[in-house]
Protein backbone atom coordinates (compact mmCIF):
# COMPACT_ATOMS: atom_id res chain seq x y z
CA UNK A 1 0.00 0.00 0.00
CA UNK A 2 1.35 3.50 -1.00
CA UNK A 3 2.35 6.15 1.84
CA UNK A 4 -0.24 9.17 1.83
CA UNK A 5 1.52 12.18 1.70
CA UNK A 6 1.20 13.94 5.48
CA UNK A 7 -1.05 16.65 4.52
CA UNK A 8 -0.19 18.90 7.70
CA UNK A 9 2.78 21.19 7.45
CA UNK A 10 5.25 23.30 9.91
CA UNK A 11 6.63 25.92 8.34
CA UNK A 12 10.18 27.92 9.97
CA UNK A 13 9.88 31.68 9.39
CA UNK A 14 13.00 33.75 10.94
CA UNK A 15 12.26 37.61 11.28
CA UNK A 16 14.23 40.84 12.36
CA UNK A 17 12.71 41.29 15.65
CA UNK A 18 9.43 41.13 18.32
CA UNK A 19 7.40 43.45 16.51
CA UNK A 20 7.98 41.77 13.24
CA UNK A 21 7.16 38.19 14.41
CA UNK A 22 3.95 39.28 16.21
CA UNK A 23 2.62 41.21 13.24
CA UNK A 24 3.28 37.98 11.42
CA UNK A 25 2.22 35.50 13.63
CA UNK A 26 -1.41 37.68 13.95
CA UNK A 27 -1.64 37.90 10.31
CA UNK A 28 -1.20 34.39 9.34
CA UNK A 29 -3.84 33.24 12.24
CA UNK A 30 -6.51 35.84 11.72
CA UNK A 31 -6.19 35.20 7.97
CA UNK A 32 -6.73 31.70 8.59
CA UNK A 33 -3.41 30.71 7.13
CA UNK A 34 -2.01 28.97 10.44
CA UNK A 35 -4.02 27.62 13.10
CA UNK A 36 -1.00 28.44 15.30
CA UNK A 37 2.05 30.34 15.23
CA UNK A 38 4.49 29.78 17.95
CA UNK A 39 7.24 33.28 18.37
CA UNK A 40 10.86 31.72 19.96
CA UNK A 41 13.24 34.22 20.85
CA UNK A 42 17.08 34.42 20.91
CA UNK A 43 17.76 33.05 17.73
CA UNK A 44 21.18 33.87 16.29
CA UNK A 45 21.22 33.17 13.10
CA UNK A 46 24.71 32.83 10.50
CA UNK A 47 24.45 32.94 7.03
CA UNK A 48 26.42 34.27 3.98
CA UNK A 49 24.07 36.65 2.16
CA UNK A 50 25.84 38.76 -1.03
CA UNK A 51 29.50 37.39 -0.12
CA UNK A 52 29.53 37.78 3.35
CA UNK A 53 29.12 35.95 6.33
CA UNK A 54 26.35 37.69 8.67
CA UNK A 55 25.41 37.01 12.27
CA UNK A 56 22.28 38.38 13.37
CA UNK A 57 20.02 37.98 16.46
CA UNK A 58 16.48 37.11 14.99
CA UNK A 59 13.13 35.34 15.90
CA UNK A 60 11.91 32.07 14.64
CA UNK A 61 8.17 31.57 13.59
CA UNK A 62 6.77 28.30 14.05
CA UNK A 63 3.40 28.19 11.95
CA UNK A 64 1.09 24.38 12.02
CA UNK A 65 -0.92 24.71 8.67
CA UNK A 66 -1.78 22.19 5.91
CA UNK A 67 -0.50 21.47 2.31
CA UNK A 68 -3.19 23.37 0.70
CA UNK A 69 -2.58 26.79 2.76
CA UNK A 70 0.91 26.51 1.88
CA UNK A 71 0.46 28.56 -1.64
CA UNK A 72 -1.55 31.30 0.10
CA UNK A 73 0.45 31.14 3.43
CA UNK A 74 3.85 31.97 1.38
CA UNK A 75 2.11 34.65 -0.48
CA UNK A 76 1.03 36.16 2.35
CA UNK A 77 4.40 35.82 4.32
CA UNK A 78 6.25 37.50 1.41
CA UNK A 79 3.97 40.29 0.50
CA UNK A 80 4.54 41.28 4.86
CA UNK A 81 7.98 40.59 5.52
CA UNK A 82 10.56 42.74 5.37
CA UNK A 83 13.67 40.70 4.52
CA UNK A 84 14.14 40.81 0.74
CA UNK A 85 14.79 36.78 0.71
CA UNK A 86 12.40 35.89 3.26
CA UNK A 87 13.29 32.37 5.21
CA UNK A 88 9.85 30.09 4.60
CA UNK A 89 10.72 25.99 5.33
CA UNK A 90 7.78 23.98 5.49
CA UNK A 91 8.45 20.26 6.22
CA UNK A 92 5.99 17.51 6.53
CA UNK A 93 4.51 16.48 10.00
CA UNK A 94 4.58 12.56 9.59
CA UNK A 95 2.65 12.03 12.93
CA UNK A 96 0.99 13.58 16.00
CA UNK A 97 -1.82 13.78 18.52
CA UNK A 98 -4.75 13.52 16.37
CA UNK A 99 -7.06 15.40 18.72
CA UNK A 100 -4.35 18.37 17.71
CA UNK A 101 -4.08 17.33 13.91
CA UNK A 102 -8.17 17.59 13.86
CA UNK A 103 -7.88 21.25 16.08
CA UNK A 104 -5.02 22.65 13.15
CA UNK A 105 -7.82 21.85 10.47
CA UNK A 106 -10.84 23.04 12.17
CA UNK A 107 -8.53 26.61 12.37
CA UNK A 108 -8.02 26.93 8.80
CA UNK A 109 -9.43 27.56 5.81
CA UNK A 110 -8.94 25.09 3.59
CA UNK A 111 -10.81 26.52 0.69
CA UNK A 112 -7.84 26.42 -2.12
CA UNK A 113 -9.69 29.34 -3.73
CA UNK A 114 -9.53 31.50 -1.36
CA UNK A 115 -7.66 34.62 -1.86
């Protein structure tokens, strides 16, 4: 029998700072995008961006959402943030508490024509 794809998604979001991440984190949620968005702090983050290597404190955004908000969710993290490359992961959640799995759907919407 053929593995289903996990249809549930986290997706890693690092942003410049507090106010940033909670403008985010609000948007995505009252938008429907995420059911959740966790905000961890005292991220430092090193990278080479243009040539050089960069160290910078930043925030990480956790966001639970499904495949089919992924499309809109990106969209909607790009046209907000203010990085010019914006950091948007989403891997696969392979398991979990279903009572939380069923809570993560009932908090979207998973219309795929939404706007």
């Amino acid at each position: 029998m053929p593995e289903t794809p996990a249809p549930h998604r986290l997706v890693f979001c690092t942003v410049p700072d507090r106010a940033t991440a909670e403008r985010l984190a609000r948007l995505l949620v009252e938008e429907s995008l995420a059911a959740c968005v966790n905000i961890v702090d005292g991220l430092t983050s090193v990278y080479r961006w243009r040539g050089r290597i960069e160290t910078d404190r930043e925030l990480l955004l956790l966001a639970k959402t499904r495949a089919e908000c992924l499309e809109r969710l990106t969209a909607r993290v790009r046209s907000a943030h203010p990085y010019e490359l914006p950091e948007i992961i989403a891997v696969p959640v392979t398991s979990g508490l279903a009572e939380y799995l069923a809570w993560i759907d009932a908090n979207l919407d998973l219309d795929e024509e939404a706007p």
